[in-house]
PDB file of N, CA and C in Angstrom:
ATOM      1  N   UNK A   1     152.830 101.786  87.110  1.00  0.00           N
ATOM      2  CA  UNK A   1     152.527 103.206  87.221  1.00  0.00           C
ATOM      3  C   UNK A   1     153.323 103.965  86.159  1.00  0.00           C
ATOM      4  N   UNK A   2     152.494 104.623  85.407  1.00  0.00           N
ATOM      5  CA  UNK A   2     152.952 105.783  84.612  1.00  0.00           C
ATOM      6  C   UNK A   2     154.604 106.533  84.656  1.00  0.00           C
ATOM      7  N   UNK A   3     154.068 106.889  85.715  1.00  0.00           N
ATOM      8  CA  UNK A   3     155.106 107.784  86.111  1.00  0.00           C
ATOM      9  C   UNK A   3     156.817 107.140  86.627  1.00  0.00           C
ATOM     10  N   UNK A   4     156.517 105.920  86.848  1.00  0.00           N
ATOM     11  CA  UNK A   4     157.912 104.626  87.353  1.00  0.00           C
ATOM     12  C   UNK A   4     158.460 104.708  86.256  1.00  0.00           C
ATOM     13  N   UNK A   5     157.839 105.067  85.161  1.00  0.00           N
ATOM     14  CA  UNK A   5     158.261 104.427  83.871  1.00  0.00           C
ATOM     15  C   UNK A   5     159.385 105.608  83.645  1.00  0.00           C
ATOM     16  N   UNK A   6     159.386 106.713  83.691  1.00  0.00           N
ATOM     17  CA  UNK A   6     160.198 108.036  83.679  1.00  0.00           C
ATOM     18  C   UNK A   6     161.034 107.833  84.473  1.00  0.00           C
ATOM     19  N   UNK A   7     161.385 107.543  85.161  1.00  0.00           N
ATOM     20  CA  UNK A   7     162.860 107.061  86.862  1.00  0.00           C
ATOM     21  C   UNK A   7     163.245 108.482  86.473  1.00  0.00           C
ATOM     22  N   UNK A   8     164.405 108.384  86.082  1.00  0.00           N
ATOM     23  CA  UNK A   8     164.799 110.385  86.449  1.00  0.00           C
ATOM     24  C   UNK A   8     164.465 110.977  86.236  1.00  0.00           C
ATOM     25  N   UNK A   9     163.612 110.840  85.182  1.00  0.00           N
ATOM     26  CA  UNK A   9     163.357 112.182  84.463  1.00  0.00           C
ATOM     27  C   UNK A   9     162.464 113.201  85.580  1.00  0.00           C
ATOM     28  N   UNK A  10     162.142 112.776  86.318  1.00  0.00           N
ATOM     29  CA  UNK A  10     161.170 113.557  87.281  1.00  0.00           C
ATOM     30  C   UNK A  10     161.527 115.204  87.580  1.00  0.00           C
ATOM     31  N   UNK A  11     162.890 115.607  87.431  1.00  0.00           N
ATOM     32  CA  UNK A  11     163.197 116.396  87.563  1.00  0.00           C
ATOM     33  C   UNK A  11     162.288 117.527  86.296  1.00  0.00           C
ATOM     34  N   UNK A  12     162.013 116.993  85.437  1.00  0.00           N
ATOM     35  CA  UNK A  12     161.297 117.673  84.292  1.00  0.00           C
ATOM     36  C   UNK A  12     160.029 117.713  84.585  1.00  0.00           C
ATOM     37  N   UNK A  13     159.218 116.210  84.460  1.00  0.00           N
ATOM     38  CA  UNK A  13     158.106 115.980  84.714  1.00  0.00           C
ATOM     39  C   UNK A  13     157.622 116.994  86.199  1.00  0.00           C
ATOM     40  N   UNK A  14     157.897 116.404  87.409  1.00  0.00           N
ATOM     41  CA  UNK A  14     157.167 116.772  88.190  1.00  0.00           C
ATOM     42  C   UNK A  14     156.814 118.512  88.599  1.00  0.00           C
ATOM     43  N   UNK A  15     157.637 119.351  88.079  1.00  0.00           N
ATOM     44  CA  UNK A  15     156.950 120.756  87.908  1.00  0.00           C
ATOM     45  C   UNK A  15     155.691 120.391  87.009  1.00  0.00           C
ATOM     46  N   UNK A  16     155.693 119.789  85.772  1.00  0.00           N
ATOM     47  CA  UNK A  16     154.298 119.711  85.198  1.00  0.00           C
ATOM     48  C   UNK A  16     153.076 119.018  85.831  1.00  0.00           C
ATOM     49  N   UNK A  17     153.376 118.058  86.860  1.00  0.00           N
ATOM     50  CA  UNK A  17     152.838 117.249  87.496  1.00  0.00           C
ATOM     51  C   UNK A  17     152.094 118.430  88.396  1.00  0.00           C
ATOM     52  N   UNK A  18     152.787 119.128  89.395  1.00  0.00           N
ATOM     53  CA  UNK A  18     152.210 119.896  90.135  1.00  0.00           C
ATOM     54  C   UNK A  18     151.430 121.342  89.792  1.00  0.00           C
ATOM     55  N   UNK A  19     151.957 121.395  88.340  1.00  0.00           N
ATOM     56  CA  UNK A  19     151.136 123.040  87.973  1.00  0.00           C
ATOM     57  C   UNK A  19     149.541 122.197  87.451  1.00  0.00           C
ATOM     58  N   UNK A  20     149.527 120.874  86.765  1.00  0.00           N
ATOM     59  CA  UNK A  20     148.397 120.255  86.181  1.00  0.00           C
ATOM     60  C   UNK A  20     147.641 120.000  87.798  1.00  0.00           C
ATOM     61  N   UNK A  21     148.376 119.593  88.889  1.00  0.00           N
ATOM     62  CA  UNK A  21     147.074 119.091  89.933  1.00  0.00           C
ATOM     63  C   UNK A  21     146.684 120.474  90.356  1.00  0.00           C
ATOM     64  N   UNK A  22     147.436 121.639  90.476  1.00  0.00           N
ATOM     65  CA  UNK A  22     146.865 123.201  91.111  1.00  0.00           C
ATOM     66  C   UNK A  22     145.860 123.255  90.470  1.00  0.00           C
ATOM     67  N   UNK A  23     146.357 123.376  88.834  1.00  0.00           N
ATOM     68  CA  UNK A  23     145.264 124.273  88.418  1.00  0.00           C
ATOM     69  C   UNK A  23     144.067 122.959  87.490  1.00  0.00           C
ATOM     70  N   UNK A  24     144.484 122.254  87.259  1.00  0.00           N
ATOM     71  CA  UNK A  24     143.082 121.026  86.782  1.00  0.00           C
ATOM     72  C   UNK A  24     142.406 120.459  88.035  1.00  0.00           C
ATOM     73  N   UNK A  25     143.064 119.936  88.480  1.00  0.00           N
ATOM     74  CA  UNK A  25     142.353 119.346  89.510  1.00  0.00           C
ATOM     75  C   UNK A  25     141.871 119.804  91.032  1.00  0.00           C
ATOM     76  N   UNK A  26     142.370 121.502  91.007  1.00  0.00           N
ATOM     77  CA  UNK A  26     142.204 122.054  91.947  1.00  0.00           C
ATOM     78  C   UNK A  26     142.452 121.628  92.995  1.00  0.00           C
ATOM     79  N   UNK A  27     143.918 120.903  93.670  1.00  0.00           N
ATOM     80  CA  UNK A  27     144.423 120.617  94.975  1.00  0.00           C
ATOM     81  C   UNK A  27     144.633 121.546  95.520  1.00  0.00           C
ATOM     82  N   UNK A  28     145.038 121.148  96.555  1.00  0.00           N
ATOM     83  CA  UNK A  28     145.579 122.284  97.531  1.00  0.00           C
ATOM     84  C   UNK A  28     146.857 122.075  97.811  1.00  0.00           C
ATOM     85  N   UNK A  29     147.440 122.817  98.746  1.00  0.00           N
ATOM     86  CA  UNK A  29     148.657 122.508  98.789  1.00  0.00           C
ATOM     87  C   UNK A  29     149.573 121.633  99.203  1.00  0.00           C
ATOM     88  N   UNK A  30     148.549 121.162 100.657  1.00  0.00           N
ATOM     89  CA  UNK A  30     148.986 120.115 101.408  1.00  0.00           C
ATOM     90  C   UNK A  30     148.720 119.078 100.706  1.00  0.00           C
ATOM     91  N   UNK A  31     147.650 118.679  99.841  1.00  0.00           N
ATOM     92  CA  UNK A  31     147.350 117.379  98.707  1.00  0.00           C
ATOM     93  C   UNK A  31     148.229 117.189  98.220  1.00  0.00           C
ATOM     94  N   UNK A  32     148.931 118.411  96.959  1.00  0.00           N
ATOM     95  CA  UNK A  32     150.214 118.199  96.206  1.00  0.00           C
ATOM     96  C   UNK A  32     151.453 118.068  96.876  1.00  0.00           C
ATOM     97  N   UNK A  33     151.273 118.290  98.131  1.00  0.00           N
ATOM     98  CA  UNK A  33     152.986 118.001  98.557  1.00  0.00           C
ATOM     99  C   UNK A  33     152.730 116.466  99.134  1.00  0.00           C
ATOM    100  N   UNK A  34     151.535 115.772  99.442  1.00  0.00           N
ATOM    101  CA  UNK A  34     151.087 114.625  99.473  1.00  0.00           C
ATOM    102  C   UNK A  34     151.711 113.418  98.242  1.00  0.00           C
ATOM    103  N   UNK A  35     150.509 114.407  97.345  1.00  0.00           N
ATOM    104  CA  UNK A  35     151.076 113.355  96.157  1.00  0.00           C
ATOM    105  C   UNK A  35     152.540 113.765  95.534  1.00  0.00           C
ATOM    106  N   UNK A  36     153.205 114.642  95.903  1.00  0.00           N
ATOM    107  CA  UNK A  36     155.079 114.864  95.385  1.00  0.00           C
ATOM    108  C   UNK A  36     155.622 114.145  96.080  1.00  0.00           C
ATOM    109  N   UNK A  37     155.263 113.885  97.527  1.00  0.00           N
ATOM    110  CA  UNK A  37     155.988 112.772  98.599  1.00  0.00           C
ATOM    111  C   UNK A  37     155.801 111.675  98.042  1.00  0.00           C
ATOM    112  N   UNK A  38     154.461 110.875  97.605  1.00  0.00           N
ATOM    113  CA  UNK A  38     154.228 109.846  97.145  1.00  0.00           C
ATOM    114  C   UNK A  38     155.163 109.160  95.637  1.00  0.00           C
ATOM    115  N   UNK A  39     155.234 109.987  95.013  1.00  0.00           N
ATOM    116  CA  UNK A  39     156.022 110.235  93.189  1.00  0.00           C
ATOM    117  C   UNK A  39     157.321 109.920  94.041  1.00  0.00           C
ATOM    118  N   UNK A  40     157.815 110.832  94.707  1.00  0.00           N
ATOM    119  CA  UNK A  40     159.049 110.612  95.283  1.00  0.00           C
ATOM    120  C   UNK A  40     159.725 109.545  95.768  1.00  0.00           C
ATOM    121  N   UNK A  41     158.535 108.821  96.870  1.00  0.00           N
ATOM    122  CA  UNK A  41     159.070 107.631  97.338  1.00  0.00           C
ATOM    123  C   UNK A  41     159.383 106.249  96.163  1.00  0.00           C
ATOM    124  N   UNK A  42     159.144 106.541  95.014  1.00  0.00           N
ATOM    125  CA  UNK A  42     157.974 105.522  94.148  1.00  0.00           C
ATOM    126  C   UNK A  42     159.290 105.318  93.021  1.00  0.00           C
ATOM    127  N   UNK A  43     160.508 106.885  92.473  1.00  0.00           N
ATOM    128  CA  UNK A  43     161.155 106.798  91.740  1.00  0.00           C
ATOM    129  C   UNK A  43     162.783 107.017  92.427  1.00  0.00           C
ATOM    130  N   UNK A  44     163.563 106.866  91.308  1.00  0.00           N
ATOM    131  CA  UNK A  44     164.451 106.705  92.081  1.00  0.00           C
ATOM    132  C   UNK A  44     165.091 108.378  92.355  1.00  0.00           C
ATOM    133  N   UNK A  45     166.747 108.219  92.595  1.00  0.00           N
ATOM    134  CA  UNK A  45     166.565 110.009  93.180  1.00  0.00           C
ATOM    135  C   UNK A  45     167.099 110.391  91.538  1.00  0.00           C
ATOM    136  N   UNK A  46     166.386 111.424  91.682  1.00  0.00           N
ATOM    137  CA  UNK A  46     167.003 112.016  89.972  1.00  0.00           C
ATOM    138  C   UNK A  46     168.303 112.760  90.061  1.00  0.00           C
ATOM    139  N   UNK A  47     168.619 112.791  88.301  1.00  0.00           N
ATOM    140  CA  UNK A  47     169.473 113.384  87.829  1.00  0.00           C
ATOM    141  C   UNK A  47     169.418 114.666  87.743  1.00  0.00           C
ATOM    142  N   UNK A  48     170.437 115.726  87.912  1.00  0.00           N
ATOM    143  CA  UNK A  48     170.649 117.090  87.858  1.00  0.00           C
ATOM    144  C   UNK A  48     170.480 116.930  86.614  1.00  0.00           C
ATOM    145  N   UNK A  49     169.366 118.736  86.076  1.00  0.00           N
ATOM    146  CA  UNK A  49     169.926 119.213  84.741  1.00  0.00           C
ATOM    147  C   UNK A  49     170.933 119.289  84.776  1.00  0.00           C
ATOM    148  N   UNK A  50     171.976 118.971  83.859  1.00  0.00           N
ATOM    149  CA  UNK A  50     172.964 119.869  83.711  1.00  0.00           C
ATOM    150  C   UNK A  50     172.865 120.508  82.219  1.00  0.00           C
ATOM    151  N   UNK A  51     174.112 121.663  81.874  1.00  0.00           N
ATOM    152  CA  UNK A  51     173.804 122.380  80.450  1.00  0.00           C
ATOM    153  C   UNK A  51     174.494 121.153  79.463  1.00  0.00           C
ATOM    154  N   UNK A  52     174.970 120.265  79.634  1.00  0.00           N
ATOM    155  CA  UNK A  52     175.650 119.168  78.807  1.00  0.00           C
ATOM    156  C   UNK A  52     173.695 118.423  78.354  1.00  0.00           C
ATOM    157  N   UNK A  53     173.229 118.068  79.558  1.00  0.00           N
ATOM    158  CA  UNK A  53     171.514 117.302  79.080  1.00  0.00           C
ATOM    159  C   UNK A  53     171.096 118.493  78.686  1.00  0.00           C
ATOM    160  N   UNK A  54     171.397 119.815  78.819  1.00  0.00           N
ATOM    161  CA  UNK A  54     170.742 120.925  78.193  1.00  0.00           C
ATOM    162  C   UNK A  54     170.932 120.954  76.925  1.00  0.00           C
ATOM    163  N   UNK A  55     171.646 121.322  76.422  1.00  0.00           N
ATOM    164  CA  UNK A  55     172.427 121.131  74.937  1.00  0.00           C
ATOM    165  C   UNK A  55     172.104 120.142  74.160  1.00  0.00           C
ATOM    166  N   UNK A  56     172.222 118.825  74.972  1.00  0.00           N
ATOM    167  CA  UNK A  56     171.976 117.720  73.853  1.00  0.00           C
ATOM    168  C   UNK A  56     170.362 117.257  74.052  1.00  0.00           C
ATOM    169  N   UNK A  57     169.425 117.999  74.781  1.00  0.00           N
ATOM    170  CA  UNK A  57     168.074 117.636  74.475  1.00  0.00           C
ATOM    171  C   UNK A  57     167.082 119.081  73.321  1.00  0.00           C
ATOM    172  N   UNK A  58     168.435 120.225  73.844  1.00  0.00           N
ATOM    173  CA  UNK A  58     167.814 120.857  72.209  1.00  0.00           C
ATOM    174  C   UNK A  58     168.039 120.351  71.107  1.00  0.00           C
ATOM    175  N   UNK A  59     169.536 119.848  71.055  1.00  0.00           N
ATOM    176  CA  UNK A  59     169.617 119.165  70.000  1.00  0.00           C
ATOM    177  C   UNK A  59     168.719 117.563  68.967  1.00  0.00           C
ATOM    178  N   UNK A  60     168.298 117.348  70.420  1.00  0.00           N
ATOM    179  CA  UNK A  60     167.002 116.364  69.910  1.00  0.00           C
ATOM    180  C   UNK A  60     165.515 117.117  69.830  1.00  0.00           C
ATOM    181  N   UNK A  61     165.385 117.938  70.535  1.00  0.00           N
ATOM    182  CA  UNK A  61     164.106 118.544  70.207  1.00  0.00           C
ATOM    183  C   UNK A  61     164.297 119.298  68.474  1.00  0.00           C
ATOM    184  N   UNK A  62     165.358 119.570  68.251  1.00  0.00           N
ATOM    185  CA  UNK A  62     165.554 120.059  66.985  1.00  0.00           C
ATOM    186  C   UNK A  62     165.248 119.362  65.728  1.00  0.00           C
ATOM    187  N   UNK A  63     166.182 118.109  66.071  1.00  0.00           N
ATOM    188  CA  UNK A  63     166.543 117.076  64.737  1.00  0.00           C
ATOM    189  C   UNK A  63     165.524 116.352  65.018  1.00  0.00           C
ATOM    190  N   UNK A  64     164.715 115.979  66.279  1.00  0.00           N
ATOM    191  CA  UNK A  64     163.328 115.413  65.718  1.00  0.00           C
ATOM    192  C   UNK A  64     162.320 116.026  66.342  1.00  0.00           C
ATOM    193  N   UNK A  65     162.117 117.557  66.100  1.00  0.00           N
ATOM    194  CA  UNK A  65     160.724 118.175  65.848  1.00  0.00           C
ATOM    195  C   UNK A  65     160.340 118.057  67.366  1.00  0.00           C
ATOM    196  N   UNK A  66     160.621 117.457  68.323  1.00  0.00           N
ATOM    197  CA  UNK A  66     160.019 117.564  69.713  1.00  0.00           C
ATOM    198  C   UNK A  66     159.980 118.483  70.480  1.00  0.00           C
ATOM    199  N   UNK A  67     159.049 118.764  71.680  1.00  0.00           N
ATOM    200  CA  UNK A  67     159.299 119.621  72.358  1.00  0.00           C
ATOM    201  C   UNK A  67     160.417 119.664  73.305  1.00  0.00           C
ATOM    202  N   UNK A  68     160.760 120.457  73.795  1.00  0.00           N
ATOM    203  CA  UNK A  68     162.059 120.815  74.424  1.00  0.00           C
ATOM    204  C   UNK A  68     162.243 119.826  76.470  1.00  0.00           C
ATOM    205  N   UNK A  69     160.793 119.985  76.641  1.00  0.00           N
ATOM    206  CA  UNK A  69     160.745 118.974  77.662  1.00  0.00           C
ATOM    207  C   UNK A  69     160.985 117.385  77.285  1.00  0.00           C
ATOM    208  N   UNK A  70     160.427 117.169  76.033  1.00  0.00           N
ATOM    209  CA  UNK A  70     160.289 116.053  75.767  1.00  0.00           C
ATOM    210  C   UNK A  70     162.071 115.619  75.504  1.00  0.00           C
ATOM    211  N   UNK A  71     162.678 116.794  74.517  1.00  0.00           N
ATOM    212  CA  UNK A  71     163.803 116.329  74.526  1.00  0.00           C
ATOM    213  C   UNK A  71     164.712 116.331  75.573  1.00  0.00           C
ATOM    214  N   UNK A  72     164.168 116.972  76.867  1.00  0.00           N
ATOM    215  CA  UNK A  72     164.875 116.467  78.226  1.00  0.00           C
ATOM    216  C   UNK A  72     164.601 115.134  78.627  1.00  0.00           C
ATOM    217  N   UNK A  73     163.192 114.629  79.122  1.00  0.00           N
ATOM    218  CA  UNK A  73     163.016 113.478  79.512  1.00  0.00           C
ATOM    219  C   UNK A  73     163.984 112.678  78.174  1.00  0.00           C
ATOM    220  N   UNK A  74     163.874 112.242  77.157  1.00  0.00           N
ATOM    221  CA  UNK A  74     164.556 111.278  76.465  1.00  0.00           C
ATOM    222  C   UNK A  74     166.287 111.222  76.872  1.00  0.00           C
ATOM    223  N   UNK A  75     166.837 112.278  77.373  1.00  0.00           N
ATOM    224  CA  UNK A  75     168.320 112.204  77.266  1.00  0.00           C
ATOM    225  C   UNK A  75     168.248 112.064  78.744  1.00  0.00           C
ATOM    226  N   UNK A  76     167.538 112.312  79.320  1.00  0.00           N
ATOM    227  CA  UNK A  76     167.717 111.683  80.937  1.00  0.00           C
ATOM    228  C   UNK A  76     167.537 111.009  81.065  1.00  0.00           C
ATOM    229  N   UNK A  77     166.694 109.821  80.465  1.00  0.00           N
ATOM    230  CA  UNK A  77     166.405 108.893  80.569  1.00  0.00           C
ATOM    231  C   UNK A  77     167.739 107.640  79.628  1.00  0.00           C
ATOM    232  N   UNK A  78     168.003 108.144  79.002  1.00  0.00           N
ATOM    233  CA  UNK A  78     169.476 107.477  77.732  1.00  0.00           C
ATOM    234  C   UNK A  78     170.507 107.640  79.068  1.00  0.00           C
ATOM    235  N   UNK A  79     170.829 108.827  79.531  1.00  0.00           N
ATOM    236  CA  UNK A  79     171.990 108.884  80.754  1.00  0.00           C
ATOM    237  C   UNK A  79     171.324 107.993  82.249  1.00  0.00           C
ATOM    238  N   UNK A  80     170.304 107.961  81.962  1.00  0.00           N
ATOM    239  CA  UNK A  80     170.229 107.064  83.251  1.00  0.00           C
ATOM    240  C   UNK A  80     170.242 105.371  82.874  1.00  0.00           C
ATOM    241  N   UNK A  81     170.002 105.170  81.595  1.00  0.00           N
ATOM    242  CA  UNK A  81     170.320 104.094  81.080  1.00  0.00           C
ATOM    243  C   UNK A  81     171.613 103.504  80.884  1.00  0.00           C
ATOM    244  N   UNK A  82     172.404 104.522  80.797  1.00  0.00           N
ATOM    245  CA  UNK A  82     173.786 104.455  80.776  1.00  0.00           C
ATOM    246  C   UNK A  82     174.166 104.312  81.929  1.00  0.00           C
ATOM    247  N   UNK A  83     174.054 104.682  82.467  1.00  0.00           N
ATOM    248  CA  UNK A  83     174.572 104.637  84.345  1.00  0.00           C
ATOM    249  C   UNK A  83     174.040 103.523  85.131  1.00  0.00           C
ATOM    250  N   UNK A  84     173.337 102.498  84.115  1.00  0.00           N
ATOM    251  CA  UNK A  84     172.699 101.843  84.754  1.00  0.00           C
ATOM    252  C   UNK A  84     171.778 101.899  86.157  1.00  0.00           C
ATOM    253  N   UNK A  85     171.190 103.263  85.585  1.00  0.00           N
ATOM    254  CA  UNK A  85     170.251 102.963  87.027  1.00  0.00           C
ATOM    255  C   UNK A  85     169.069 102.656  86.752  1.00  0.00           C
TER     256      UNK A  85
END
């Protein structure tokens, strides 16, 4: 699954997860808190933003052109690599 592949980052991802099923796929509410329970059970528990992953994922969205989410998931994902989880 897609989404296993992200482990913490969910904290980023899944606001996008749930504004894409409202408004593309037209769920409802009880669906999306369905499928957020499901994502949930599936990854592990995530990492807090903090302004330290704040800082250093502008700094990668900068030096390589990415978007600013994107440079969150990558450094949450490097600190969760580090932490071995």
């Amino acid at each position: 699954m897609r989404i296993a592949k992200w482990g913490n980052s969910l904290p980023v991802r899944l606001p996008v997860a749930v504004t894409e099923a409202r408004r593309k796929v037209r769920m409802n509410s009880e669906e999306v808190m369905a499928a957020t329970a499901a994502i949930r059970a599936l990854c592990e528990t995530p990492i807090a933003l903090t302004a330290a992953i704040h800082d250093e994922a502008v700094r990668i969205s900068q030096r390589h052109k990415y978007h600013m989410q994107d440079g969150q998931v990558i450094e949450s994902v490097k600190l969760a690599t580090f932490r071995g989880l």
